[in-house]
PDB file of N, CA and C in Angstrom:
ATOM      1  N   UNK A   1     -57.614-135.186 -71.885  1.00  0.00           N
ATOM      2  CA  UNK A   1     -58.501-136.034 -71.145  1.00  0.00           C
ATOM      3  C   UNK A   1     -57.954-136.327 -69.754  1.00  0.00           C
ATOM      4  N   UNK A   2     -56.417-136.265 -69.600  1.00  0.00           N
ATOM      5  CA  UNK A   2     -56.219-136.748 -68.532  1.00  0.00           C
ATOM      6  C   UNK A   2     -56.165-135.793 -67.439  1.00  0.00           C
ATOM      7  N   UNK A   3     -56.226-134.189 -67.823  1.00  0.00           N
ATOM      8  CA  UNK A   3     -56.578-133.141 -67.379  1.00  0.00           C
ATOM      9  C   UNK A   3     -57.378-133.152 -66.274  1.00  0.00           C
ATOM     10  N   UNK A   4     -58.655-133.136 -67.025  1.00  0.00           N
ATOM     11  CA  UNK A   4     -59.946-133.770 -66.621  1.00  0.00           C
ATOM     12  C   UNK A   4     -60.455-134.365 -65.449  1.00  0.00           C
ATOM     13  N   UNK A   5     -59.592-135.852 -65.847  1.00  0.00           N
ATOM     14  CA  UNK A   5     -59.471-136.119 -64.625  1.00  0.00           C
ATOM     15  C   UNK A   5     -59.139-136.583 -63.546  1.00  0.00           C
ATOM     16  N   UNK A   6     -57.849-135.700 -63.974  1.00  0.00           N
ATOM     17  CA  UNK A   6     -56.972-135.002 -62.357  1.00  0.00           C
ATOM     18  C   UNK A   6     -57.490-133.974 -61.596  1.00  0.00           C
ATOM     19  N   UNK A   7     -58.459-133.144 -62.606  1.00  0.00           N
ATOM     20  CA  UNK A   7     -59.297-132.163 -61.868  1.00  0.00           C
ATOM     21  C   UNK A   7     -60.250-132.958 -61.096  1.00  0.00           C
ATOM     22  N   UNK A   8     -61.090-133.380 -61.420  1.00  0.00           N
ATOM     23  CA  UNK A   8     -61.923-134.034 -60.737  1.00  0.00           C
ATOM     24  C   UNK A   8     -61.770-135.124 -59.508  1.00  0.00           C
ATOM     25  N   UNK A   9     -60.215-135.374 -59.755  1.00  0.00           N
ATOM     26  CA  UNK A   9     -59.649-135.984 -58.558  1.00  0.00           C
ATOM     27  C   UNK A   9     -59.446-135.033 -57.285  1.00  0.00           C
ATOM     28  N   UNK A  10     -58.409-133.663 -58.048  1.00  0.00           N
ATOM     29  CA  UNK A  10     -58.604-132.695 -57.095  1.00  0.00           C
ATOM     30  C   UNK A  10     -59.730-132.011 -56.637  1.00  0.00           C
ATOM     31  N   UNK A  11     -60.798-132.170 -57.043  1.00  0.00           N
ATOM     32  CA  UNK A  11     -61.870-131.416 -56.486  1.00  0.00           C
ATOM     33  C   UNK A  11     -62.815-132.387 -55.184  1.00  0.00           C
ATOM     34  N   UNK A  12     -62.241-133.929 -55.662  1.00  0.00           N
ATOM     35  CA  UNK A  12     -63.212-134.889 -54.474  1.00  0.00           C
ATOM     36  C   UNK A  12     -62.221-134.500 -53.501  1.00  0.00           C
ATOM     37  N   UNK A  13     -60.931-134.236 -54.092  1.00  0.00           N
ATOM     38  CA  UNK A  13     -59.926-134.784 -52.551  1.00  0.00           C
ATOM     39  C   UNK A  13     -60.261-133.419 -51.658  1.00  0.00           C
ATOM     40  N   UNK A  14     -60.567-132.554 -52.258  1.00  0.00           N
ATOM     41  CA  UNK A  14     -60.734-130.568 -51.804  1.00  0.00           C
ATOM     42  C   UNK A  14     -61.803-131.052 -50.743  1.00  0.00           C
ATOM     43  N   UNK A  15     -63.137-131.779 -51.958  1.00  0.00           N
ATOM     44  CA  UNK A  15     -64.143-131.814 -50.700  1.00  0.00           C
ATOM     45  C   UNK A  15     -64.165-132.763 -49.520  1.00  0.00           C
ATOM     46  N   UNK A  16     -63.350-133.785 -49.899  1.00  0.00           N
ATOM     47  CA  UNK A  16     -62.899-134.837 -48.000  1.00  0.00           C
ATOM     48  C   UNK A  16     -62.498-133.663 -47.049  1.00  0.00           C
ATOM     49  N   UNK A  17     -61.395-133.240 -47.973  1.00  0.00           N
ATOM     50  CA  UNK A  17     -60.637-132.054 -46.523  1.00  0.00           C
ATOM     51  C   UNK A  17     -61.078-131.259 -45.567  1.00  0.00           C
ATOM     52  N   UNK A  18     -62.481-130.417 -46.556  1.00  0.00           N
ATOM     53  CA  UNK A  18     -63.455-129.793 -46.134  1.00  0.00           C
ATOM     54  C   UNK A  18     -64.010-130.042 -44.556  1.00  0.00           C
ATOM     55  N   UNK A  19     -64.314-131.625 -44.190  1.00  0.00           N
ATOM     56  CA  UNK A  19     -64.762-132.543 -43.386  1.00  0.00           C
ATOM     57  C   UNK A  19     -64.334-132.814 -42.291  1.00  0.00           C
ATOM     58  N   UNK A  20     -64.428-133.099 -41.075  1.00  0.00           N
ATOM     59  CA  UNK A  20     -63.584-133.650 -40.215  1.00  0.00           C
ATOM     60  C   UNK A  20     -63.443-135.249 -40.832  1.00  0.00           C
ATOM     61  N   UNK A  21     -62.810-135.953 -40.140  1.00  0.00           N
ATOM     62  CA  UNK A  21     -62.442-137.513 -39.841  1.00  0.00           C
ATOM     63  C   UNK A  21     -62.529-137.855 -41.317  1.00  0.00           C
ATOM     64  N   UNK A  22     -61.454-136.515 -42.141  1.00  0.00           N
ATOM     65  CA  UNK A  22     -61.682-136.712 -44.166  1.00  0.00           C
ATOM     66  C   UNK A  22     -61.458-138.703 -44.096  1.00  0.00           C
ATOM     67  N   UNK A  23     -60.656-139.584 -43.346  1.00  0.00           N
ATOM     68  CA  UNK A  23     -59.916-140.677 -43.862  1.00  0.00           C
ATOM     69  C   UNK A  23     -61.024-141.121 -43.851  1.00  0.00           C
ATOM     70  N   UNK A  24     -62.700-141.295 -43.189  1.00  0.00           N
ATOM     71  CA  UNK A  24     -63.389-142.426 -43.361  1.00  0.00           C
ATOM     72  C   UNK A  24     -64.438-141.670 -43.963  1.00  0.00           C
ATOM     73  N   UNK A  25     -64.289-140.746 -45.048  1.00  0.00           N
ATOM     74  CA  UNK A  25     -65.729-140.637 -45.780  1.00  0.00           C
ATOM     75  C   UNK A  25     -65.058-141.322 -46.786  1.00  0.00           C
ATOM     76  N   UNK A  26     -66.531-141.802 -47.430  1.00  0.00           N
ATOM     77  CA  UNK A  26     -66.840-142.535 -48.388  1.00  0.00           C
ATOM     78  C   UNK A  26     -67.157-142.316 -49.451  1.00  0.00           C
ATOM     79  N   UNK A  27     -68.113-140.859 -49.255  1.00  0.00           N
ATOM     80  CA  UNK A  27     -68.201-140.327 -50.536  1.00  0.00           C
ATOM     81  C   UNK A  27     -69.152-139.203 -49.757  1.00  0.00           C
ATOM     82  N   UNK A  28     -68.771-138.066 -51.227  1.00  0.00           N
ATOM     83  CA  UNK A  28     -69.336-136.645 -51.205  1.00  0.00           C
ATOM     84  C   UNK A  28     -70.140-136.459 -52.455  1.00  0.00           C
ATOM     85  N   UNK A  29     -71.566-136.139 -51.705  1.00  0.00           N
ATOM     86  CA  UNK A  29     -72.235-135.819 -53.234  1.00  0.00           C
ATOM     87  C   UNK A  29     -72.667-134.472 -53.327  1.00  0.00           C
ATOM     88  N   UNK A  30     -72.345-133.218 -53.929  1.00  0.00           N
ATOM     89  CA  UNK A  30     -72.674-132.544 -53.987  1.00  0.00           C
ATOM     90  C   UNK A  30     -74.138-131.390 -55.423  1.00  0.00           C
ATOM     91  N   UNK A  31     -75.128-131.472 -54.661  1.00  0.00           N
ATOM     92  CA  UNK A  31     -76.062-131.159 -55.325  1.00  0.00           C
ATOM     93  C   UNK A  31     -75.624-129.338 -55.957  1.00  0.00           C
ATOM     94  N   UNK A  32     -75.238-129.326 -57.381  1.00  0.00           N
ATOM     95  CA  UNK A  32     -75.203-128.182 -57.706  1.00  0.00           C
ATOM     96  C   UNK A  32     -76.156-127.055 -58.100  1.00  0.00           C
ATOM     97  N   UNK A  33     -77.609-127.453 -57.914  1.00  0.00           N
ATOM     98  CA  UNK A  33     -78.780-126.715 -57.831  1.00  0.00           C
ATOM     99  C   UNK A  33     -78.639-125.466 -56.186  1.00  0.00           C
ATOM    100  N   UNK A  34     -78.298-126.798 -55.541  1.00  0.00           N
ATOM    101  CA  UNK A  34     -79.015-125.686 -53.806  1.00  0.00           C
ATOM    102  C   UNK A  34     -77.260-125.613 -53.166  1.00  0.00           C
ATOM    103  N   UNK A  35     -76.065-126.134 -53.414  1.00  0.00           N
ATOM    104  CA  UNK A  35     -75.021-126.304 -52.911  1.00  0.00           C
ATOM    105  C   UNK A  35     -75.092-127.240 -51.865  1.00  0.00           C
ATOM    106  N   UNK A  36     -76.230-127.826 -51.417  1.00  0.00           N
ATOM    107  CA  UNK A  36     -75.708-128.438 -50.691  1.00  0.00           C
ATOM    108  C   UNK A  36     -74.880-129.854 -50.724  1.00  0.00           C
ATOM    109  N   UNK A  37     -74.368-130.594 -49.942  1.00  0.00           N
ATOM    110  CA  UNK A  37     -73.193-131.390 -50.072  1.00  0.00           C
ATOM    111  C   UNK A  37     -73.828-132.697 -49.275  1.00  0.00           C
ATOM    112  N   UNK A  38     -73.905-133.514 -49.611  1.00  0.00           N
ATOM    113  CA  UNK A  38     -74.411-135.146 -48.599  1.00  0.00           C
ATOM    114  C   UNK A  38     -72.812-135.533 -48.406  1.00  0.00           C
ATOM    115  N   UNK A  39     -72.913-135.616 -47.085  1.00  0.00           N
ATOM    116  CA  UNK A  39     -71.377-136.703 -47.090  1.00  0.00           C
ATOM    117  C   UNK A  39     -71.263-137.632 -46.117  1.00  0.00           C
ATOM    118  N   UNK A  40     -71.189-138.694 -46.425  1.00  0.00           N
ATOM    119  CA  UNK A  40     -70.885-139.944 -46.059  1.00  0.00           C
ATOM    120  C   UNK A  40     -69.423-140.560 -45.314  1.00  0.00           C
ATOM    121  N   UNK A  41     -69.274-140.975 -43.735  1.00  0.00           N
ATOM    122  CA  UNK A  41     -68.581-141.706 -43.196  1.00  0.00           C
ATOM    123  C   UNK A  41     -68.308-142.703 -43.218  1.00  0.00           C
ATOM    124  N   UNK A  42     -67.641-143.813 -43.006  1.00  0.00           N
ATOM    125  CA  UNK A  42     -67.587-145.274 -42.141  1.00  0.00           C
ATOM    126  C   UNK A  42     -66.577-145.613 -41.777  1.00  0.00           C
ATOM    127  N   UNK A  43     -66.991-145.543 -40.307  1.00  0.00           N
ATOM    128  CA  UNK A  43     -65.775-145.723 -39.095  1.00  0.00           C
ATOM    129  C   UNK A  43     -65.601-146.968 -38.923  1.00  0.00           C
ATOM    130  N   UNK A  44     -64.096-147.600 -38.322  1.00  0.00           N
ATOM    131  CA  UNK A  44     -64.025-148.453 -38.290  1.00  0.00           C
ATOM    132  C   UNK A  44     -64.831-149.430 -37.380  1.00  0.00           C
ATOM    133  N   UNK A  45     -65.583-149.061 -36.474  1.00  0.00           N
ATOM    134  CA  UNK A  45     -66.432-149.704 -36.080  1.00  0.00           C
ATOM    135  C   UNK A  45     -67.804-150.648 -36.646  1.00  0.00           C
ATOM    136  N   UNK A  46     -67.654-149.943 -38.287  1.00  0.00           N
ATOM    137  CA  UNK A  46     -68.875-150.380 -38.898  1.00  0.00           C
ATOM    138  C   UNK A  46     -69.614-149.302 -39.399  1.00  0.00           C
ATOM    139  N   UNK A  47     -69.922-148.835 -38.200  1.00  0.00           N
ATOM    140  CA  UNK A  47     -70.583-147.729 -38.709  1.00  0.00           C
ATOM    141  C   UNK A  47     -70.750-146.394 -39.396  1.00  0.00           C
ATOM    142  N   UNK A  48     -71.823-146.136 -40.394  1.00  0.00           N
ATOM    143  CA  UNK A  48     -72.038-145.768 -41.276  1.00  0.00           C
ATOM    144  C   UNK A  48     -73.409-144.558 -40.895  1.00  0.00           C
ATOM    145  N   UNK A  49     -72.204-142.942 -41.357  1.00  0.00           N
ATOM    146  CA  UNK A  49     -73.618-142.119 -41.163  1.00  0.00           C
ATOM    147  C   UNK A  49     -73.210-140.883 -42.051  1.00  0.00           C
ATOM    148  N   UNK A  50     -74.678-140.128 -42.314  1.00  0.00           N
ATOM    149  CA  UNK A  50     -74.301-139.636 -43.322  1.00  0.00           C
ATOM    150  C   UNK A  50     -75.028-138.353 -42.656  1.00  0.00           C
ATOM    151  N   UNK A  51     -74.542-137.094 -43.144  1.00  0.00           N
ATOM    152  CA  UNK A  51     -74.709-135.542 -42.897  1.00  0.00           C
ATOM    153  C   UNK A  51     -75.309-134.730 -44.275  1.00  0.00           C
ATOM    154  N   UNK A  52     -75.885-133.714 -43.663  1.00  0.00           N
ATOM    155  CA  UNK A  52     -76.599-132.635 -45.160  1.00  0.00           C
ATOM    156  C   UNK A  52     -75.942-131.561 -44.757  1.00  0.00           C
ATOM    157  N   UNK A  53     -74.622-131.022 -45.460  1.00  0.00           N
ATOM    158  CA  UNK A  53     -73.578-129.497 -45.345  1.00  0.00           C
ATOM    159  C   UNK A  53     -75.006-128.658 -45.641  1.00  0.00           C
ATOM    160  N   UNK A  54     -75.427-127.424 -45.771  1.00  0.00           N
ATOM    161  CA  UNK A  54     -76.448-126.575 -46.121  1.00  0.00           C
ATOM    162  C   UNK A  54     -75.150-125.487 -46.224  1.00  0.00           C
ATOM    163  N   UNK A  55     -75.750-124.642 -47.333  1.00  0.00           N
ATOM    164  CA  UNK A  55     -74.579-123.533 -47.738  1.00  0.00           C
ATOM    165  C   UNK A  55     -73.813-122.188 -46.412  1.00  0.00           C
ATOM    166  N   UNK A  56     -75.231-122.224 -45.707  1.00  0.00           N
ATOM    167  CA  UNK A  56     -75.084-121.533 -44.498  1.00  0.00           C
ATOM    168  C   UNK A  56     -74.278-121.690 -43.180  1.00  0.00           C
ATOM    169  N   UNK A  57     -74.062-122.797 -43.402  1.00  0.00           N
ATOM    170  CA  UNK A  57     -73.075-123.147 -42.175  1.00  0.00           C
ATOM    171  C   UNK A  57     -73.053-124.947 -41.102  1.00  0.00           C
ATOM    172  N   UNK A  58     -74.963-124.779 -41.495  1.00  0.00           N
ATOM    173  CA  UNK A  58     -75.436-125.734 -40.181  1.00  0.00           C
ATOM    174  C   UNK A  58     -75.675-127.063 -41.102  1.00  0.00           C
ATOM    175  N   UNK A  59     -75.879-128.527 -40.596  1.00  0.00           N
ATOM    176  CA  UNK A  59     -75.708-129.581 -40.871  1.00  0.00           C
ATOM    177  C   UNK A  59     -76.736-130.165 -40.239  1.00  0.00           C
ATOM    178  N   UNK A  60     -77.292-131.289 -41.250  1.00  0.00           N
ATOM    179  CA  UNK A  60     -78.522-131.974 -40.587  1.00  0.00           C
ATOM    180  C   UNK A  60     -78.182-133.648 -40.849  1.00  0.00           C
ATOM    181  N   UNK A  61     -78.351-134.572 -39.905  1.00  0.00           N
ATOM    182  CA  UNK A  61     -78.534-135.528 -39.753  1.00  0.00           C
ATOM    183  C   UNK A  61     -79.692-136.293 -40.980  1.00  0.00           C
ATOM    184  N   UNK A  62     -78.512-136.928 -41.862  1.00  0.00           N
ATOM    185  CA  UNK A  62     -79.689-138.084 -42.680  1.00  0.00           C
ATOM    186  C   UNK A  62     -79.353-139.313 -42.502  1.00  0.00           C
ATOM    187  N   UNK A  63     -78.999-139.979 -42.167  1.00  0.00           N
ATOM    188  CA  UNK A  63     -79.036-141.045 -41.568  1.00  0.00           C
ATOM    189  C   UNK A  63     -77.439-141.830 -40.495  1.00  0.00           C
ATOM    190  N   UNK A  64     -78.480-142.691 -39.718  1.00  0.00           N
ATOM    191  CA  UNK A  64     -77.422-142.993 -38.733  1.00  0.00           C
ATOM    192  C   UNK A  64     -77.859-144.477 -38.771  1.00  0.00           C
ATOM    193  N   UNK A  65     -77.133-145.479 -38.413  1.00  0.00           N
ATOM    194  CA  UNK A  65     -77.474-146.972 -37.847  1.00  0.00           C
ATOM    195  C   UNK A  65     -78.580-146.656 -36.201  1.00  0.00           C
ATOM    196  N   UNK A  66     -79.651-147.306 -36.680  1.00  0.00           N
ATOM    197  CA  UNK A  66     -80.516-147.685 -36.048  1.00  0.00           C
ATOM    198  C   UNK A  66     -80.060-147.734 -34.056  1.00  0.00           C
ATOM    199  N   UNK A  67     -79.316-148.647 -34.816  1.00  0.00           N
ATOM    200  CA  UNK A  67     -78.902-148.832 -32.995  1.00  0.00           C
ATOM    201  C   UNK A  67     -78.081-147.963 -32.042  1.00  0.00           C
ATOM    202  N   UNK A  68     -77.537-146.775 -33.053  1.00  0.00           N
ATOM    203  CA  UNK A  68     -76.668-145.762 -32.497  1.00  0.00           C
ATOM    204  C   UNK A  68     -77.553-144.515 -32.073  1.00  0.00           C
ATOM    205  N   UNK A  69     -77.810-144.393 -30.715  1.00  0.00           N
ATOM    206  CA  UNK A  69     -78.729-143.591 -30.396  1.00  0.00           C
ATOM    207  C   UNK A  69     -77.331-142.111 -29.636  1.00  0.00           C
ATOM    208  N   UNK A  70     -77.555-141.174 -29.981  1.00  0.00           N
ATOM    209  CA  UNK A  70     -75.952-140.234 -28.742  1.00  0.00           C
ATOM    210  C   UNK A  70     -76.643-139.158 -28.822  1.00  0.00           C
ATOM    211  N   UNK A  71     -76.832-139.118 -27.820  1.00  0.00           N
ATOM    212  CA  UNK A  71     -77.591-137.531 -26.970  1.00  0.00           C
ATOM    213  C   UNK A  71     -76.901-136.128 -27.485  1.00  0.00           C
ATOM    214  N   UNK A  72     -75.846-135.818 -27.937  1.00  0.00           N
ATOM    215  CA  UNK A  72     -75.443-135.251 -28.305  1.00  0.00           C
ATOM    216  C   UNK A  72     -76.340-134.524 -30.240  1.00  0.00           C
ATOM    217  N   UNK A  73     -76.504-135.720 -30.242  1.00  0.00           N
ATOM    218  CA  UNK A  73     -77.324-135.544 -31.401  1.00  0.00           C
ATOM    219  C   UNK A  73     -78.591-134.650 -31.869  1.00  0.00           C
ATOM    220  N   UNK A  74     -78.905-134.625 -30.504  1.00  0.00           N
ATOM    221  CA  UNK A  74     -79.832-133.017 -30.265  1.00  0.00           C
ATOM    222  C   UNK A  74     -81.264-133.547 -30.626  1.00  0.00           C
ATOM    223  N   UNK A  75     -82.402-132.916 -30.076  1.00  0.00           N
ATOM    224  CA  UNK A  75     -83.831-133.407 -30.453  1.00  0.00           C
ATOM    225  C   UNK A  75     -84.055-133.279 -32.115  1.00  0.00           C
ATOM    226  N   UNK A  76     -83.524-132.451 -32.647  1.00  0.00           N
ATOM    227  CA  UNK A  76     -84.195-132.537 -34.292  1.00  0.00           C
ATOM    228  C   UNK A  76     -82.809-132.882 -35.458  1.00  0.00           C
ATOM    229  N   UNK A  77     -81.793-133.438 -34.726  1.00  0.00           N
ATOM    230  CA  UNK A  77     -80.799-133.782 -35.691  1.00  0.00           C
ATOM    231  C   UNK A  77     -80.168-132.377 -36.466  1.00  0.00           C
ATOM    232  N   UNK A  78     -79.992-131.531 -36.108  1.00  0.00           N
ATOM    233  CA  UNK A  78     -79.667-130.207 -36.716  1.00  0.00           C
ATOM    234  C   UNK A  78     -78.234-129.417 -36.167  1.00  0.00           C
ATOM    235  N   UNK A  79     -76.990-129.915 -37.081  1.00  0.00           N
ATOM    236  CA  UNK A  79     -75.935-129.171 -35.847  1.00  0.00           C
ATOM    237  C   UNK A  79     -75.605-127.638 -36.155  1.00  0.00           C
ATOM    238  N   UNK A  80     -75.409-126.840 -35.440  1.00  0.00           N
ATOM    239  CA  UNK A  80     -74.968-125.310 -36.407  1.00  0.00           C
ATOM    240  C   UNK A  80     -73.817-124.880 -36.114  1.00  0.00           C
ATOM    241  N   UNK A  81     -72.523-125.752 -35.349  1.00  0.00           N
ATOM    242  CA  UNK A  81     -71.211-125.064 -35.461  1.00  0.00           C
ATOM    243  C   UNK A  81     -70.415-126.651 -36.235  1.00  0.00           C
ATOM    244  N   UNK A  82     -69.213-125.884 -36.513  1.00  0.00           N
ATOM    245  CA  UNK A  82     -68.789-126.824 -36.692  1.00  0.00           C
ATOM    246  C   UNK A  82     -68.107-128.004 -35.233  1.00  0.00           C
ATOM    247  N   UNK A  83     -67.726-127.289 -34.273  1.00  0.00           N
ATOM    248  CA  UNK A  83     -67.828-128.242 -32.517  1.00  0.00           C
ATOM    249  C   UNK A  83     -68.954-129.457 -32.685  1.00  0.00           C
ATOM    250  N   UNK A  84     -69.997-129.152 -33.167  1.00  0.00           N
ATOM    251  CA  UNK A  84     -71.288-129.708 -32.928  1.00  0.00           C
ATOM    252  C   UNK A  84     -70.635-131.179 -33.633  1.00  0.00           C
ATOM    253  N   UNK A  85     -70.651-130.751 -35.133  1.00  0.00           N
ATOM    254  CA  UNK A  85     -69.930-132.237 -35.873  1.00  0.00           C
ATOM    255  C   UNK A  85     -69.425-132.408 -35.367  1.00  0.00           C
ATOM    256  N   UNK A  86     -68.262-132.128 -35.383  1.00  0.00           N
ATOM    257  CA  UNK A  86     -67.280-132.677 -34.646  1.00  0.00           C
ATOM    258  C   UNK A  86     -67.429-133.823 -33.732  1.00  0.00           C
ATOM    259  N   UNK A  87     -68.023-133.171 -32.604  1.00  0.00           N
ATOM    260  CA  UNK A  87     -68.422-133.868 -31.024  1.00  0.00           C
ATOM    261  C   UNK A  87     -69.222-135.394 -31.414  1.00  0.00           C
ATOM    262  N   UNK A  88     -69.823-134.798 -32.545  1.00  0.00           N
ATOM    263  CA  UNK A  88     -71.101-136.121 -32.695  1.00  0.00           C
ATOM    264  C   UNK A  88     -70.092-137.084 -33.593  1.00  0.00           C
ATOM    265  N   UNK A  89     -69.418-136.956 -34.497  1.00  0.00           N
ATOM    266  CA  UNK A  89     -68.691-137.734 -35.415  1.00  0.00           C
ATOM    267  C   UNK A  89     -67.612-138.514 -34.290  1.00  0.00           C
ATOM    268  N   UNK A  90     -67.184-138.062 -33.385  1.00  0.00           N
ATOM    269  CA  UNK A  90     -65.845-138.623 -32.751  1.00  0.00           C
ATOM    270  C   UNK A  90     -66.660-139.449 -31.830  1.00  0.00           C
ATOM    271  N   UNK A  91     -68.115-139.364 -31.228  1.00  0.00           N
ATOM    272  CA  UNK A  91     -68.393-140.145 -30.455  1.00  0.00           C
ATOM    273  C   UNK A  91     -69.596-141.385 -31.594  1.00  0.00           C
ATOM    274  N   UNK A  92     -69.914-141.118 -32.675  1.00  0.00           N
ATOM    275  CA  UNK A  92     -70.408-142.442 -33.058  1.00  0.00           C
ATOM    276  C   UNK A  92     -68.962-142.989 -33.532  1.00  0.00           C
ATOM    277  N   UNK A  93     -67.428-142.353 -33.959  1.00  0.00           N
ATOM    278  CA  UNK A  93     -66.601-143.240 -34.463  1.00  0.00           C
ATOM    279  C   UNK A  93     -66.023-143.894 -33.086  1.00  0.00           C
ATOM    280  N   UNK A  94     -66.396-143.827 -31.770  1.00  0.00           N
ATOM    281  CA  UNK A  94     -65.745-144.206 -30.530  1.00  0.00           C
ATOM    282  C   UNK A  94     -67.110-145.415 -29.958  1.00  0.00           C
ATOM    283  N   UNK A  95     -67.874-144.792 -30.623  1.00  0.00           N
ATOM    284  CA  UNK A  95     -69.417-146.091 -30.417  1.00  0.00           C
ATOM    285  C   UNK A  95     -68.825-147.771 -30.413  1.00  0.00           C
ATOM    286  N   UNK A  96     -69.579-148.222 -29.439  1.00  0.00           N
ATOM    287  CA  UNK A  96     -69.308-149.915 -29.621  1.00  0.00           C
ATOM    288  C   UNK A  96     -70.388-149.857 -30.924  1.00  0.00           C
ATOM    289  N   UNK A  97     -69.928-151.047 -31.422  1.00  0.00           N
ATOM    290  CA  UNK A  97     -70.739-152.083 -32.680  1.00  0.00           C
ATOM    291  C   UNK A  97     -71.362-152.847 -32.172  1.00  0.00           C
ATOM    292  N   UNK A  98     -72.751-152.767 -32.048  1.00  0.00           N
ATOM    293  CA  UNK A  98     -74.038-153.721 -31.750  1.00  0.00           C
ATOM    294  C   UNK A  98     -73.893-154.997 -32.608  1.00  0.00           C
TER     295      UNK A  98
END
């Protein structure tokens, strides 16, 4: 049993790593139907946002705090490198708190 879960410990800690800025996700949910992966931030600022991995490469915006608007974010919320996260994650974790 305790096997188990140590595996399952190693497999959340596999998927933080996966991530940039692994220290402030919160949690990874991964849908084993389509692969894709929801994963969840919160920076010390407060804020709280969450991404859709897609098996292919590119990442879509599911939710952000209201008041955090960053141009970077692109007209349809859709990033396709990994630079793209990146850029957008380091500037809502550098965001003032409304």
């Amino acid at each position: 049993m305790a096997s188990l879960s140590s595996n399952q410990f190693d497999h959340s800690l596999a998927l933080k790593k996966a991530y940039p800025f692994e220290k402030y996700i919160i949690h990874v949910h991964s849908d084993s139907d389509t692969a894709n992966q929801l994963v969840s931030w919160q920076f010390p600022n407060g804020h709280i946002v969450q991404l859709v991995f897609f098996g292919n490469g590119k990442a879509e915006l599911f939710s952000l705090p209201p008041s955090l608007i960053l141009p970077e974010e692109g007209e349809n919320g859709i990033f396709y490198t990994e630079q793209e996260v990146l850029l957008f994650l380091r500037n809502v974790k550098q965001a003032e708190k409304n």
